[in-house]
N, C-alpha and C. Protein backbone atom coordinates (compact mmCIF):
# COMPACT_ATOMS: atom_id res chain seq x y z
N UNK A 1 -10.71 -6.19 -11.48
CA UNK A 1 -11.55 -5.82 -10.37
C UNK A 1 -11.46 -6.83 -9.23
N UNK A 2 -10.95 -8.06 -9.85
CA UNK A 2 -10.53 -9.10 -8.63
C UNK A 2 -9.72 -8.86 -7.37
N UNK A 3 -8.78 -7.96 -7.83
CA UNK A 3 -7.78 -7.72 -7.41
C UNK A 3 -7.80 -7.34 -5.42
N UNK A 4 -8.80 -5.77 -5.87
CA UNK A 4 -8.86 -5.45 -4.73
C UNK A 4 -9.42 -5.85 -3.88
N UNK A 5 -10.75 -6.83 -3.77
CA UNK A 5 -11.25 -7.75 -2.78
C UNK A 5 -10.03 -8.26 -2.07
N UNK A 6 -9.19 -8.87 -3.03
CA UNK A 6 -8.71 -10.07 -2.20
C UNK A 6 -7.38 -9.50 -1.73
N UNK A 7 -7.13 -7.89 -2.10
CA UNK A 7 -6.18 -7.39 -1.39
C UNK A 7 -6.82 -6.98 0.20
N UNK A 8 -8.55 -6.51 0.09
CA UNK A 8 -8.64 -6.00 1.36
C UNK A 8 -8.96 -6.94 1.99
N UNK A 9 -9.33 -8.49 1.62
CA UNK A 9 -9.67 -9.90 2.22
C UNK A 9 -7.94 -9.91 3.10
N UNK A 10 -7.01 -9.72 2.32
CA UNK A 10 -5.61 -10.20 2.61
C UNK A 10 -5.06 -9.13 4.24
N UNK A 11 -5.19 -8.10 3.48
CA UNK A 11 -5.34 -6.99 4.56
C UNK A 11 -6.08 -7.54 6.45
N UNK A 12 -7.11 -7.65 6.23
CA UNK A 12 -8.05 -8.24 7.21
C UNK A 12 -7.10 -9.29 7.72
N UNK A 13 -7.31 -10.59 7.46
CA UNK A 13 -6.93 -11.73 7.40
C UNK A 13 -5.61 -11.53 8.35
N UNK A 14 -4.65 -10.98 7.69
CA UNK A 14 -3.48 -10.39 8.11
C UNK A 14 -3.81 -9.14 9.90
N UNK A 15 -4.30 -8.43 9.85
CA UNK A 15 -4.62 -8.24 11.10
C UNK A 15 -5.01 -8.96 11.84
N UNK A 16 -6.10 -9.72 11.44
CA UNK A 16 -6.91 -10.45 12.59
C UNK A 16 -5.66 -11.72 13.10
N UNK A 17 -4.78 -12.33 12.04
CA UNK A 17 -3.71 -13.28 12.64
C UNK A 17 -3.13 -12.37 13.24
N UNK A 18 -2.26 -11.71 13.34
CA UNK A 18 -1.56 -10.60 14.14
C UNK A 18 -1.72 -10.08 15.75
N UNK A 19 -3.65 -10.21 15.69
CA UNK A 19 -4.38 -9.97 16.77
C UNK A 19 -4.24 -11.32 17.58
N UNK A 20 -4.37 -11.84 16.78
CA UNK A 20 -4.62 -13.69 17.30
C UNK A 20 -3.43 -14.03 18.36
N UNK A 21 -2.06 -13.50 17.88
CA UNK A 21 -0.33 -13.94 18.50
C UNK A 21 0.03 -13.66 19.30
N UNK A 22 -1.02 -12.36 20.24
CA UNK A 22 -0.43 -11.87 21.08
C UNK A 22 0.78 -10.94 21.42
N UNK A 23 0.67 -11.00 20.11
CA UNK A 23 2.03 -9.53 19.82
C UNK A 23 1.65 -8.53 20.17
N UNK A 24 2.70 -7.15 20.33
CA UNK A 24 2.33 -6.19 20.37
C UNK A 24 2.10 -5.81 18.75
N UNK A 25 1.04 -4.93 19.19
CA UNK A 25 0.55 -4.41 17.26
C UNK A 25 0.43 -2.72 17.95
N UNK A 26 1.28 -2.13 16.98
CA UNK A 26 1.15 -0.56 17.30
C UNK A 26 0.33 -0.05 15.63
N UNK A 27 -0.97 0.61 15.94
CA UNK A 27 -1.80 1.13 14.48
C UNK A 27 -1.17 2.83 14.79
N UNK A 28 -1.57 3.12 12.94
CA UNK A 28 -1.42 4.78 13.05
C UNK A 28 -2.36 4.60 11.90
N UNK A 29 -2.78 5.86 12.03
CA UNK A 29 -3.55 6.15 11.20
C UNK A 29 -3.40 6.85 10.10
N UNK A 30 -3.21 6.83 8.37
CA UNK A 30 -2.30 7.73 7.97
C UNK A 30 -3.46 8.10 7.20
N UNK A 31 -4.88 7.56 6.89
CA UNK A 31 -5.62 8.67 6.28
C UNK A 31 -6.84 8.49 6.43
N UNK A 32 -7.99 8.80 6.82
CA UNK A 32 -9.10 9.01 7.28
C UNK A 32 -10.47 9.43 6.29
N UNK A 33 -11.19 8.31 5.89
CA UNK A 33 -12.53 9.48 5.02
C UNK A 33 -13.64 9.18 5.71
N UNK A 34 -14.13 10.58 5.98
CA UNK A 34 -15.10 10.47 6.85
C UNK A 34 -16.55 10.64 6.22
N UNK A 35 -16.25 10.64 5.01
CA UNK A 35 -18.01 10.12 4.36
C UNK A 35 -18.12 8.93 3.57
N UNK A 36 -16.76 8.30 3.51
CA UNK A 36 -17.14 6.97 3.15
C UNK A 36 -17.13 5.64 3.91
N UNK A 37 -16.49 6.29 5.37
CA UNK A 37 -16.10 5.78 6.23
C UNK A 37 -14.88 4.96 6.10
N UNK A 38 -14.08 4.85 5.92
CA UNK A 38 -12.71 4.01 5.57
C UNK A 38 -11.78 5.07 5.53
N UNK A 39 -10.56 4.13 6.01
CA UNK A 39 -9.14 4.70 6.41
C UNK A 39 -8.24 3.78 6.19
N UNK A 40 -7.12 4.04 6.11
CA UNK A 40 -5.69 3.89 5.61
C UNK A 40 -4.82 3.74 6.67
N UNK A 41 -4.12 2.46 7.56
CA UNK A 41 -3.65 2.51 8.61
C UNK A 41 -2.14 1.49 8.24
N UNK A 42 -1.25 2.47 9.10
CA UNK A 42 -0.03 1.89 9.01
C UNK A 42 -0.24 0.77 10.42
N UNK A 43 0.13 -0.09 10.06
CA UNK A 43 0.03 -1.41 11.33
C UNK A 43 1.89 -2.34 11.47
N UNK A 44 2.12 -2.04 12.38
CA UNK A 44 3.58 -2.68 12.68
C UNK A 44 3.04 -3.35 13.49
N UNK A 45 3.50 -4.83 13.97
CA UNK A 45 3.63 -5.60 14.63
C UNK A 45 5.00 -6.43 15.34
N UNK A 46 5.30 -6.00 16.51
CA UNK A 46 6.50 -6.10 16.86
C UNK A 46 6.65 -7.94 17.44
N UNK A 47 7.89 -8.36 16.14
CA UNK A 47 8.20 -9.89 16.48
C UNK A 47 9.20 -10.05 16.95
N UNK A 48 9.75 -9.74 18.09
CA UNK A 48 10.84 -10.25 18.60
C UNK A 48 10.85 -10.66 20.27
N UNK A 49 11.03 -11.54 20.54
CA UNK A 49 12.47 -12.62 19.75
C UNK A 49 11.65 -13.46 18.71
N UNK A 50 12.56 -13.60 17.52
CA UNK A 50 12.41 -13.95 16.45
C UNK A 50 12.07 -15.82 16.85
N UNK A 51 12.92 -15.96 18.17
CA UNK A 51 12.88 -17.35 17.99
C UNK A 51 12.85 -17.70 19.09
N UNK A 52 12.84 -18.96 19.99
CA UNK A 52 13.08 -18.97 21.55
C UNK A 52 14.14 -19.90 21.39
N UNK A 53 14.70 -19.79 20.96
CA UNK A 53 16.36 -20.66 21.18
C UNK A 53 17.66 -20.10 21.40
């Protein structure tokens, strides 16, 4: 039961750095519950240039 906390802790964590970089972040939405309120989102974050050199 540990498990999934610290997958949706990881989840979070992982967006909010993402948000933080100033990247572009493109969300989709791939599934929606609307009486438990929670959804399922594909999140790409576009890194390039990989490097500045």
């Amino acid at each position: 039961m540990l498990g999934k906390p610290r997958l949706c802790l990881g989840a979070l964590f992982l967006t909010l750095l993402a948000a933080c970089t100033g990247k572009p972040v493109e969300r989709k939405v791939v599934y929606e519950n609307s009486v438990y309120h929670w959804r399922i989102e594909h999140v790409i974050v576009r890194n390039f240039p990989a490097s500045s050199h």
